[in-house]
PDB file of N, CA and C in Angstrom:
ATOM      1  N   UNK A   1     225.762 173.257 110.550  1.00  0.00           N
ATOM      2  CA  UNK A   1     226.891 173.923 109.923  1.00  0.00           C
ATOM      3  C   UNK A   1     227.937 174.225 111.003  1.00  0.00           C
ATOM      4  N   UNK A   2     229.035 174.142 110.372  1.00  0.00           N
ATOM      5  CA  UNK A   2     230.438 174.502 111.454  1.00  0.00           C
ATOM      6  C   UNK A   2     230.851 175.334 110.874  1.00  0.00           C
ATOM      7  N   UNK A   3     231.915 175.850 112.140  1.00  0.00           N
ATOM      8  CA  UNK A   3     231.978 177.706 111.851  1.00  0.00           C
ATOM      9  C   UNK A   3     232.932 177.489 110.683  1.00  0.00           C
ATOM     10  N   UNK A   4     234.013 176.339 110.471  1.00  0.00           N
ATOM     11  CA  UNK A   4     234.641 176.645 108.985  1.00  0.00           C
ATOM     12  C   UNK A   4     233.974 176.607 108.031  1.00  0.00           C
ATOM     13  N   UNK A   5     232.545 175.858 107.652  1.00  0.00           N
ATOM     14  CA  UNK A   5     231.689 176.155 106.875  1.00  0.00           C
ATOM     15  C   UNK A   5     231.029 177.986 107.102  1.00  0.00           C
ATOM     16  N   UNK A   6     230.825 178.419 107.928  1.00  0.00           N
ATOM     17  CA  UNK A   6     230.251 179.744 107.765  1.00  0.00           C
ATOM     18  C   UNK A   6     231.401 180.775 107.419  1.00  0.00           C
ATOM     19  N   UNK A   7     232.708 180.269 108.351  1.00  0.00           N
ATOM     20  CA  UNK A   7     233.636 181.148 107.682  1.00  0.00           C
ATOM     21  C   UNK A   7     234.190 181.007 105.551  1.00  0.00           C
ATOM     22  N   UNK A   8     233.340 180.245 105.350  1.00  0.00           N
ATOM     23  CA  UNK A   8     233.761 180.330 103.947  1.00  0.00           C
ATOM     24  C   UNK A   8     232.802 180.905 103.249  1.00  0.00           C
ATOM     25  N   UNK A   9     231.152 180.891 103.737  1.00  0.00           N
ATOM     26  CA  UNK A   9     230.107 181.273 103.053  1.00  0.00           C
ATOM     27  C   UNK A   9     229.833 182.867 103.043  1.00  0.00           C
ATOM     28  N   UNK A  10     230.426 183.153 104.820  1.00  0.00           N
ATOM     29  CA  UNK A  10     230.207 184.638 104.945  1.00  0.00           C
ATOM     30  C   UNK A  10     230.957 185.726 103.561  1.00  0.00           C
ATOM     31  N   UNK A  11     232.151 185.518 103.354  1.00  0.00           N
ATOM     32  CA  UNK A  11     232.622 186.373 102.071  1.00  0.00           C
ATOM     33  C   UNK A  11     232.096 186.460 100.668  1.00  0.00           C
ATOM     34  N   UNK A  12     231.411 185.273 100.305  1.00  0.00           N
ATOM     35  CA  UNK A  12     231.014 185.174  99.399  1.00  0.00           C
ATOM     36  C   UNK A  12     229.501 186.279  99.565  1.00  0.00           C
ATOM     37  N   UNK A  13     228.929 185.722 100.417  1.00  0.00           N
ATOM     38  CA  UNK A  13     227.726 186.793 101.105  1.00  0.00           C
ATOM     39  C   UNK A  13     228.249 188.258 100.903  1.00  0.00           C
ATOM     40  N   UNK A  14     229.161 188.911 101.898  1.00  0.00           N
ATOM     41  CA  UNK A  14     229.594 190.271 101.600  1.00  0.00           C
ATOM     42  C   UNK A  14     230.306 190.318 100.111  1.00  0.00           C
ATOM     43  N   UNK A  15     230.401 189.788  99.319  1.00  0.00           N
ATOM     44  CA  UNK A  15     231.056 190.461  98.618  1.00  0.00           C
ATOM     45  C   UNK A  15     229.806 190.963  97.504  1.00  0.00           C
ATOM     46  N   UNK A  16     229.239 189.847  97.253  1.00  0.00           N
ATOM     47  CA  UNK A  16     227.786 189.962  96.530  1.00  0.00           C
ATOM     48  C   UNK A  16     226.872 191.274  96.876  1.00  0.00           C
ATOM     49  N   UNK A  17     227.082 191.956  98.545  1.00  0.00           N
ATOM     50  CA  UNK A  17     226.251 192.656  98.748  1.00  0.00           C
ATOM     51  C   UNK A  17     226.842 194.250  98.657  1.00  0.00           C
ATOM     52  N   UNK A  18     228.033 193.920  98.809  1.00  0.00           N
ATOM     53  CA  UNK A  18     228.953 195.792  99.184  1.00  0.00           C
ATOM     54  C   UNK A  18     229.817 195.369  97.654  1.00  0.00           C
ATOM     55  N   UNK A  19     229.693 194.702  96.942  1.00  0.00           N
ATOM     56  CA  UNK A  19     230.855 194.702  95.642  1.00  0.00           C
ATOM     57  C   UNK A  19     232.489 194.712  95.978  1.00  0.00           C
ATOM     58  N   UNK A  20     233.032 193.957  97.244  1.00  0.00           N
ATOM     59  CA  UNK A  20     233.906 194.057  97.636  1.00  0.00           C
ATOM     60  C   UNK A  20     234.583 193.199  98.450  1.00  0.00           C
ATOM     61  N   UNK A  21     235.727 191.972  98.189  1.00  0.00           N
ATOM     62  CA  UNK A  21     236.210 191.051  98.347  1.00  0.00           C
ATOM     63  C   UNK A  21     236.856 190.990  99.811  1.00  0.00           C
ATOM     64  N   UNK A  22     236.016 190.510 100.875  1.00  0.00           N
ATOM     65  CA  UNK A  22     237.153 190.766 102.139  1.00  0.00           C
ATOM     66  C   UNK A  22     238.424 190.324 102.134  1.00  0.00           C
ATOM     67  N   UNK A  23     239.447 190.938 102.999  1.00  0.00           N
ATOM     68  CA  UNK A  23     240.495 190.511 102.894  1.00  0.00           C
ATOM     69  C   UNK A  23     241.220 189.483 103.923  1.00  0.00           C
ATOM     70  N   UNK A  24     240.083 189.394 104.548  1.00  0.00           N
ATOM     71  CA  UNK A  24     240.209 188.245 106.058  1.00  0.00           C
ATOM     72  C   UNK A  24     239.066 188.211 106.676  1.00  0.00           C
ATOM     73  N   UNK A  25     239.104 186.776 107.287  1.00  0.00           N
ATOM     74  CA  UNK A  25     237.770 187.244 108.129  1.00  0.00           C
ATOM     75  C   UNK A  25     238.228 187.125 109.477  1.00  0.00           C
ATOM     76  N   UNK A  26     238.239 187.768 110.238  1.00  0.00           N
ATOM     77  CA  UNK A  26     238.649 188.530 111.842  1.00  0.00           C
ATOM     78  C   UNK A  26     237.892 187.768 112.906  1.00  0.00           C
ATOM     79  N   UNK A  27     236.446 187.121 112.501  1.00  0.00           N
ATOM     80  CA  UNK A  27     236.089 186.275 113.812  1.00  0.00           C
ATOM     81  C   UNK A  27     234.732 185.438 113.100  1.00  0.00           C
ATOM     82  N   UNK A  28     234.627 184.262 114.012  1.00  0.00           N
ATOM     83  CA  UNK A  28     233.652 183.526 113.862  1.00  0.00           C
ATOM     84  C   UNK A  28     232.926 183.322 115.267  1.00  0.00           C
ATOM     85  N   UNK A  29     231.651 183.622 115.263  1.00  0.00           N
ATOM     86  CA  UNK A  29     230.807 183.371 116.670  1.00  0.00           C
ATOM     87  C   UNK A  29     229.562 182.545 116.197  1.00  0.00           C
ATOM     88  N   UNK A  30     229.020 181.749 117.341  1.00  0.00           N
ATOM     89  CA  UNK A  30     227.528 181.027 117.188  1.00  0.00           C
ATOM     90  C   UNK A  30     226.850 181.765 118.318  1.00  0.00           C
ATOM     91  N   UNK A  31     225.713 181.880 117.449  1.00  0.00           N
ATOM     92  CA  UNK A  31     224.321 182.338 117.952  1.00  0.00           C
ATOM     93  C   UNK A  31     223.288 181.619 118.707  1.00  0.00           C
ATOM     94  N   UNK A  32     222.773 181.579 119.319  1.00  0.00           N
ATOM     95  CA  UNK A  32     221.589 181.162 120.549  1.00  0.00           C
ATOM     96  C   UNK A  32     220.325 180.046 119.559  1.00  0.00           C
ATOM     97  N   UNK A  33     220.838 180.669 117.909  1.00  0.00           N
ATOM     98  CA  UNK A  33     219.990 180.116 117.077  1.00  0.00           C
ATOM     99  C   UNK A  33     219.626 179.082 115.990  1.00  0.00           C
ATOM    100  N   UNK A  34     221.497 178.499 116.536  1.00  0.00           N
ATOM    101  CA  UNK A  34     222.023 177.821 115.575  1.00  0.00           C
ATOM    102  C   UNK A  34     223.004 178.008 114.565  1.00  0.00           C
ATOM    103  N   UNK A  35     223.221 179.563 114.427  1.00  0.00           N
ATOM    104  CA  UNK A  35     223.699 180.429 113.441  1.00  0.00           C
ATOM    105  C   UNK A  35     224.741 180.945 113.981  1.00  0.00           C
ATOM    106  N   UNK A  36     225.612 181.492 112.708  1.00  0.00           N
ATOM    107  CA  UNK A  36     226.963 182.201 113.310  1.00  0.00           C
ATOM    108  C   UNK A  36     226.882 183.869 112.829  1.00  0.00           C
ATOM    109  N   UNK A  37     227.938 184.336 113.738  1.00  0.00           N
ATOM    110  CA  UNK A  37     228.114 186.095 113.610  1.00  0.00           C
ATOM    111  C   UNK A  37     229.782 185.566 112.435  1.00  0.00           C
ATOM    112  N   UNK A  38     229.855 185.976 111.234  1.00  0.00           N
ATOM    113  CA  UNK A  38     231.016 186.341 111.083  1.00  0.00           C
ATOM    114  C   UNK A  38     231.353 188.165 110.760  1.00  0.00           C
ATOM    115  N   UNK A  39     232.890 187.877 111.381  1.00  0.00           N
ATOM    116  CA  UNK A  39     233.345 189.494 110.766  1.00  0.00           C
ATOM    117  C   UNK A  39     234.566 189.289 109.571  1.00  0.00           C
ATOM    118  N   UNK A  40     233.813 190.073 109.007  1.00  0.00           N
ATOM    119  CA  UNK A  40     235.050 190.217 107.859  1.00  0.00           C
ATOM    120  C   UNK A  40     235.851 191.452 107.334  1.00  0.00           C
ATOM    121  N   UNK A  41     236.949 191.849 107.153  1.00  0.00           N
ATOM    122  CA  UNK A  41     237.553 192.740 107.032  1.00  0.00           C
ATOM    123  C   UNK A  41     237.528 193.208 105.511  1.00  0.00           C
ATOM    124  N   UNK A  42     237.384 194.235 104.902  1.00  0.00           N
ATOM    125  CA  UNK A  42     237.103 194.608 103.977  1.00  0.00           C
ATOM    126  C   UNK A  42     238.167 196.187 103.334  1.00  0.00           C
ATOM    127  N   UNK A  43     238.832 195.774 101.945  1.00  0.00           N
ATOM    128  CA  UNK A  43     239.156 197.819 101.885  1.00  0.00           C
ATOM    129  C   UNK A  43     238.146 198.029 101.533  1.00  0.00           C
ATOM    130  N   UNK A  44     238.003 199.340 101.527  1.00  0.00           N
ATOM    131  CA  UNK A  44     236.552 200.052 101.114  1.00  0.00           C
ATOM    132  C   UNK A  44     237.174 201.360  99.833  1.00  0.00           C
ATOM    133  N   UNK A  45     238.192 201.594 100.296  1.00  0.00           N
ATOM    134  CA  UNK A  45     239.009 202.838  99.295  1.00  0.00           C
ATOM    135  C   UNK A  45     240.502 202.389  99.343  1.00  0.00           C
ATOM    136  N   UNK A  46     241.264 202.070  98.286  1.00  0.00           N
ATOM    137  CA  UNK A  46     242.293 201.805  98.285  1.00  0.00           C
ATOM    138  C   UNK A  46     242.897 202.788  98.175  1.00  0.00           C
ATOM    139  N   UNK A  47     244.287 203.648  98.448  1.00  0.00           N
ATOM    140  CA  UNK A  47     245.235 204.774  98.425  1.00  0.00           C
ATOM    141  C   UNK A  47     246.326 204.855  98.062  1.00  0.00           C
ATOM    142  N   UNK A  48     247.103 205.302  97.581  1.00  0.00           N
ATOM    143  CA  UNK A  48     248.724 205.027  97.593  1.00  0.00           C
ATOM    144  C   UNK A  48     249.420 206.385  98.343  1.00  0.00           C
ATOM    145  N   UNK A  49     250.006 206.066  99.398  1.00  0.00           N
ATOM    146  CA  UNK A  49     250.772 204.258  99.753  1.00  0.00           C
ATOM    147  C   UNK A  49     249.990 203.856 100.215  1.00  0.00           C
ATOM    148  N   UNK A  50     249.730 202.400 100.190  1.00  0.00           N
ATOM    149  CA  UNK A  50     248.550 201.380 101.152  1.00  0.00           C
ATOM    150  C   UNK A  50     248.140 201.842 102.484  1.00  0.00           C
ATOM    151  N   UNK A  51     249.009 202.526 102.649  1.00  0.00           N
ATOM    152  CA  UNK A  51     248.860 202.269 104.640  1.00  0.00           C
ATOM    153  C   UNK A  51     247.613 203.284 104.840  1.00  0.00           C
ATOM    154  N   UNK A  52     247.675 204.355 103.495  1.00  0.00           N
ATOM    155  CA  UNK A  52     245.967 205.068 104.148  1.00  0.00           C
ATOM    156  C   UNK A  52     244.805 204.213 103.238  1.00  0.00           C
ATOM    157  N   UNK A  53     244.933 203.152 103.205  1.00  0.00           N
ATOM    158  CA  UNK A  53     243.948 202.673 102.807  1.00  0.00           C
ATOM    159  C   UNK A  53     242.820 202.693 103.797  1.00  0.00           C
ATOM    160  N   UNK A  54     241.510 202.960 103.613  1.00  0.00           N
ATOM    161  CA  UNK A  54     240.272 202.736 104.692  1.00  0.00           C
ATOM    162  C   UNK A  54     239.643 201.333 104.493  1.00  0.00           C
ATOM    163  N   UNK A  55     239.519 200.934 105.445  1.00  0.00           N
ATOM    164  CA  UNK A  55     239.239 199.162 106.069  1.00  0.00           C
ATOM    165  C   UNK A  55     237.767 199.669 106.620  1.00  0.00           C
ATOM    166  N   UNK A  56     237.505 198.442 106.588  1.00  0.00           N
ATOM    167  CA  UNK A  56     235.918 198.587 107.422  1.00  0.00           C
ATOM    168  C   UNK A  56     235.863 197.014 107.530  1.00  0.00           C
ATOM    169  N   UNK A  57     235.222 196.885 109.360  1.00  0.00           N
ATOM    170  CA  UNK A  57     234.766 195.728 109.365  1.00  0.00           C
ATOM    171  C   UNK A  57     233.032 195.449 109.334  1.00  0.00           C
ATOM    172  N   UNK A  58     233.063 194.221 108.666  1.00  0.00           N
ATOM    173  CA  UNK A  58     231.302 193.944 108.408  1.00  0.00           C
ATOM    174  C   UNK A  58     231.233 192.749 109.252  1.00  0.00           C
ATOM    175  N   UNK A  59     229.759 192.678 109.884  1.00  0.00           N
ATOM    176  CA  UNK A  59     229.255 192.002 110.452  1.00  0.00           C
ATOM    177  C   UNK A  59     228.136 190.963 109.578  1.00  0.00           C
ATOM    178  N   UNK A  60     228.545 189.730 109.571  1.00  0.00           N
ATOM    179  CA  UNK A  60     227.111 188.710 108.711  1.00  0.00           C
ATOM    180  C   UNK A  60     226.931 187.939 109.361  1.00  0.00           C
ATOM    181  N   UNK A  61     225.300 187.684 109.579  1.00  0.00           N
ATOM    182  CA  UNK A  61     224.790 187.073 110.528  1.00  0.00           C
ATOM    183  C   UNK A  61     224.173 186.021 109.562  1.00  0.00           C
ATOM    184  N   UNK A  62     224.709 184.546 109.596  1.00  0.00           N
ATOM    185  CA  UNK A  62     224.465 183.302 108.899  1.00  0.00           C
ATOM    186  C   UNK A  62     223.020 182.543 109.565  1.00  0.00           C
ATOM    187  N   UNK A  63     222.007 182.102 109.030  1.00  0.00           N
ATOM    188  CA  UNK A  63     221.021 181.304 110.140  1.00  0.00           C
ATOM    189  C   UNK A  63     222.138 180.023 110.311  1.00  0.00           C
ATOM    190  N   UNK A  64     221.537 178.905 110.555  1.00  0.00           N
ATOM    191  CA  UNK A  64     221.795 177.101 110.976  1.00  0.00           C
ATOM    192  C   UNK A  64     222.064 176.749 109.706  1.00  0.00           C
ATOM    193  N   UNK A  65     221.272 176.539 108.648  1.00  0.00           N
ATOM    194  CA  UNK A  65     221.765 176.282 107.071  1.00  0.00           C
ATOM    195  C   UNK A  65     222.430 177.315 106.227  1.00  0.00           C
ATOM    196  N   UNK A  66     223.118 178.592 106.991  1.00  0.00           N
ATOM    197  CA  UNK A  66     223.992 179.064 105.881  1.00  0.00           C
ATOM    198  C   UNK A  66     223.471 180.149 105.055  1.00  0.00           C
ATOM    199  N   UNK A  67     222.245 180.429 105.168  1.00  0.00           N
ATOM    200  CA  UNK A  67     221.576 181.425 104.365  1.00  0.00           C
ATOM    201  C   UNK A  67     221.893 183.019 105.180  1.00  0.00           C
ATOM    202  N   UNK A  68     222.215 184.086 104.684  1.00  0.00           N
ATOM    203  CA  UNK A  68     222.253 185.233 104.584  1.00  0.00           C
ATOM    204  C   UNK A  68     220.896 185.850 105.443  1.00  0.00           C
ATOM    205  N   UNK A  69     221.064 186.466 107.238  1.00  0.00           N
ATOM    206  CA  UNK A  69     220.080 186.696 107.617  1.00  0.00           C
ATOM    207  C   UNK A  69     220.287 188.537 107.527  1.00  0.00           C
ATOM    208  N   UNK A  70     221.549 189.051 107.851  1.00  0.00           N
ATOM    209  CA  UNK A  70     221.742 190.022 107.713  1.00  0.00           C
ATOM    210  C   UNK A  70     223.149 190.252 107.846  1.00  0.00           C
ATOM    211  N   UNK A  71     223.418 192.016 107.506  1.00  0.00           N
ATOM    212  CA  UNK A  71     224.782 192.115 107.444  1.00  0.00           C
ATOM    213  C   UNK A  71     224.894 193.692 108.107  1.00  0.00           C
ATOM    214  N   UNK A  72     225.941 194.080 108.269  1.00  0.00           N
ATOM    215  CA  UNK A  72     226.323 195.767 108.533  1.00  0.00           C
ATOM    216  C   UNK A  72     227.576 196.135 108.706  1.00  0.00           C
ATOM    217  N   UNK A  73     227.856 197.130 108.397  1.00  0.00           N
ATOM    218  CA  UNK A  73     229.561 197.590 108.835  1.00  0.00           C
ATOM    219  C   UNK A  73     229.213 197.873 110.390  1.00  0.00           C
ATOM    220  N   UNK A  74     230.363 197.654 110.539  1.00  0.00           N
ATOM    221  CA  UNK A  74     230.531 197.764 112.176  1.00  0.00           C
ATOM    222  C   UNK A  74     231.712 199.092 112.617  1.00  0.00           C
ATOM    223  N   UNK A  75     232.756 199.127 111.799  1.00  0.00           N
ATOM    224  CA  UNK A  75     233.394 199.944 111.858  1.00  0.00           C
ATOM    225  C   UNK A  75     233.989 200.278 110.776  1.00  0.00           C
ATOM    226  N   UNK A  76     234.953 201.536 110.501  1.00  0.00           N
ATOM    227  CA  UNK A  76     235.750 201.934 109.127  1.00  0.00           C
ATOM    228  C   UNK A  76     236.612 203.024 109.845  1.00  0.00           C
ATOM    229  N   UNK A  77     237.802 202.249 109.143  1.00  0.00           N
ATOM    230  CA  UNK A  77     239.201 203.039 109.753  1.00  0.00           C
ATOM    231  C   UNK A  77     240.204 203.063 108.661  1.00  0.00           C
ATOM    232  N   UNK A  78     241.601 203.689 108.979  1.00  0.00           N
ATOM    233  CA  UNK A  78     242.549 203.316 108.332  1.00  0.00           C
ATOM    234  C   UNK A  78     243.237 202.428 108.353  1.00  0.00           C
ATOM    235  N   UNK A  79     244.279 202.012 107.600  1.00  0.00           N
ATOM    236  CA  UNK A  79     244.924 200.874 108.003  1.00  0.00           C
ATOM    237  C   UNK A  79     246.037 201.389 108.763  1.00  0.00           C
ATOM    238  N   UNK A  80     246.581 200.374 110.079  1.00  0.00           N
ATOM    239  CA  UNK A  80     247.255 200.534 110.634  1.00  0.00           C
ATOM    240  C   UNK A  80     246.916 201.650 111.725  1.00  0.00           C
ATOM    241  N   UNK A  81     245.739 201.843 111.827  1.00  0.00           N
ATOM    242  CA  UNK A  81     245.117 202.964 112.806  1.00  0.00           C
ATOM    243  C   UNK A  81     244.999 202.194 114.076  1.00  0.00           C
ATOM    244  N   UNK A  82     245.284 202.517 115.524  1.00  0.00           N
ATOM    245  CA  UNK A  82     245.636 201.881 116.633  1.00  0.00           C
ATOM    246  C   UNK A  82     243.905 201.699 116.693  1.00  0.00           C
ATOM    247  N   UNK A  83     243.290 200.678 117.987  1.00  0.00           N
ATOM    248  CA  UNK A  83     241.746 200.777 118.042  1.00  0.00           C
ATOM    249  C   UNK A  83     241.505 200.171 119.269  1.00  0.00           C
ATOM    250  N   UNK A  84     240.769 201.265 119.916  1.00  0.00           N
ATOM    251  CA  UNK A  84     240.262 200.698 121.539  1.00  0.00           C
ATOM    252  C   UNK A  84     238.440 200.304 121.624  1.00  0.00           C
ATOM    253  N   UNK A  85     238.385 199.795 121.714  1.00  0.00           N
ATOM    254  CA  UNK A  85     236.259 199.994 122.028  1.00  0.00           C
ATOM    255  C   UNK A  85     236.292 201.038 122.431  1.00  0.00           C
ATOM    256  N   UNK A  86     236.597 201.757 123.237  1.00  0.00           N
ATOM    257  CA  UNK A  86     236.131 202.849 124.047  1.00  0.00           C
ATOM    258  C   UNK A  86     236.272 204.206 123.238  1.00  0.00           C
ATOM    259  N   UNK A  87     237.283 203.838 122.434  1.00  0.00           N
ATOM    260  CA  UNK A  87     237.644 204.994 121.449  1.00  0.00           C
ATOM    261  C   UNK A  87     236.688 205.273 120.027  1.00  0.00           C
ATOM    262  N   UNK A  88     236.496 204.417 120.160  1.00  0.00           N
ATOM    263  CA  UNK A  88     235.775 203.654 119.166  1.00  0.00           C
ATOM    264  C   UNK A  88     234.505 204.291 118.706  1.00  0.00           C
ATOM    265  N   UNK A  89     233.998 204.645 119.810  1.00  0.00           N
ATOM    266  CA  UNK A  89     232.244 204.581 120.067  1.00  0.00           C
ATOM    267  C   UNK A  89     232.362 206.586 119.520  1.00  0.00           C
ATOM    268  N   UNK A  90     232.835 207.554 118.659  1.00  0.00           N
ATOM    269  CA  UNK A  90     233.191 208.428 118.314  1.00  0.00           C
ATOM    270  C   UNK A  90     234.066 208.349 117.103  1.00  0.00           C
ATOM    271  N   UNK A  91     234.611 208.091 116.066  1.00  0.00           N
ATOM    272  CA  UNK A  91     235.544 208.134 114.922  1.00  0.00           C
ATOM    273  C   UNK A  91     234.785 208.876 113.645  1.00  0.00           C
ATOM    274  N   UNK A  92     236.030 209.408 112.764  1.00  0.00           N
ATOM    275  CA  UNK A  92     235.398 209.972 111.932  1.00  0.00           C
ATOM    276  C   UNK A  92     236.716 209.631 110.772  1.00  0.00           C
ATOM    277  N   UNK A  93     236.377 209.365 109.816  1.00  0.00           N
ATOM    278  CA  UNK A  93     237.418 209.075 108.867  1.00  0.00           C
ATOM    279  C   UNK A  93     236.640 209.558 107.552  1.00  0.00           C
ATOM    280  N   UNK A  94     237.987 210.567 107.205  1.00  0.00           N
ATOM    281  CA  UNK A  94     237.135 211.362 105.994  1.00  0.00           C
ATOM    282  C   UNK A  94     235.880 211.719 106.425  1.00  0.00           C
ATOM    283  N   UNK A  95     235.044 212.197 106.768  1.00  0.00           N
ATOM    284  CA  UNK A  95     233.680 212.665 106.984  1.00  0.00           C
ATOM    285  C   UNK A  95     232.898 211.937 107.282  1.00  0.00           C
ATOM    286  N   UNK A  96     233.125 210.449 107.398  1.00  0.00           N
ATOM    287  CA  UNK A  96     232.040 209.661 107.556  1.00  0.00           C
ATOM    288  C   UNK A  96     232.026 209.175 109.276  1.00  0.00           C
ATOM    289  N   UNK A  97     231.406 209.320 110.112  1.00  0.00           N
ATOM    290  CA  UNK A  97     231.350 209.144 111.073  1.00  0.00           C
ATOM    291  C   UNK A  97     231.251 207.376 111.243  1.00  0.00           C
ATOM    292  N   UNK A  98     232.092 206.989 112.450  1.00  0.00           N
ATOM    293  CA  UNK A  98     231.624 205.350 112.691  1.00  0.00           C
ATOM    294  C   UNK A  98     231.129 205.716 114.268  1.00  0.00           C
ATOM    295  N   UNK A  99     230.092 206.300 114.266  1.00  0.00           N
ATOM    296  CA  UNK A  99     229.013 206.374 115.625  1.00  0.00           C
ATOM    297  C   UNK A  99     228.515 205.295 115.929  1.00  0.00           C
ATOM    298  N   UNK A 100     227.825 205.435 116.824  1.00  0.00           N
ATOM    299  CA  UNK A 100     226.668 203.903 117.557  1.00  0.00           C
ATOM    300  C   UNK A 100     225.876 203.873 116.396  1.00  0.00           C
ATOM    301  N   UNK A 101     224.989 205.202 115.594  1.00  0.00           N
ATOM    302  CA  UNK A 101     224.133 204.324 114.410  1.00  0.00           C
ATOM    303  C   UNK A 101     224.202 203.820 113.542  1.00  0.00           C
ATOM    304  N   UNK A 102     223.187 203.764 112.657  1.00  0.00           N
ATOM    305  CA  UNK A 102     223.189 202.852 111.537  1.00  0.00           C
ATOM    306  C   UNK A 102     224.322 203.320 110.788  1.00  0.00           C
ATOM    307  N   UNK A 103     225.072 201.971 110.079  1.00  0.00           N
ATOM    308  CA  UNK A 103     226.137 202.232 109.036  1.00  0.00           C
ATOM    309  C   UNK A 103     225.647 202.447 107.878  1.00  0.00           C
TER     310      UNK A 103
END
């Protein structure tokens, strides 16, 4: 499989699992295993006006044939919210913390 093949399978994957249509997908990586990392960008709460909409990115981890090995949010922000790694590793939007643990 090639990553434009995983970049088309990964959304279909998240959407099936969180009920929610990404709105891009932000990166494609291969794995040690044959398999790719995609990220996909997702709203999670829409707002009016858009701009406080909350985004979250998900992580799906594809095997070599395309099958669904796992998935997770990785982060959840607002839109248009500036974003450093370093800053990163601490956020809280609305109450929900985006810490190092589990999402």
């Amino acid at each position: 499989m090639h990553a434009f093949e995983a970049a088309q399978l990964a959304p279909k994957y998240i959407t099936a699992v969180v009920d929610r249509q990404p709105t891009q997908i932000t990166a494609v990586e291969p794995v040690d295993e044959g398999g790719w990392i995609v990220e996909a960008e997702v709203v999670e709460d829409r707002r009016i006006p858009s701009t406080a909409d909350i985004l979250a990115l998900y992580e799906i981890e594809l095997d070599a044939g395309g099958e669904l090995l796992a998935y997770r949010r990785t982060r959840r922000y607002m839109r248009g919210q500036r974003w450093s790694p370093e800053r990163d590793a601490e956020q809280t939007v609305n109450g929900d913390t985006n810490g190092p643990g589990p999402q």
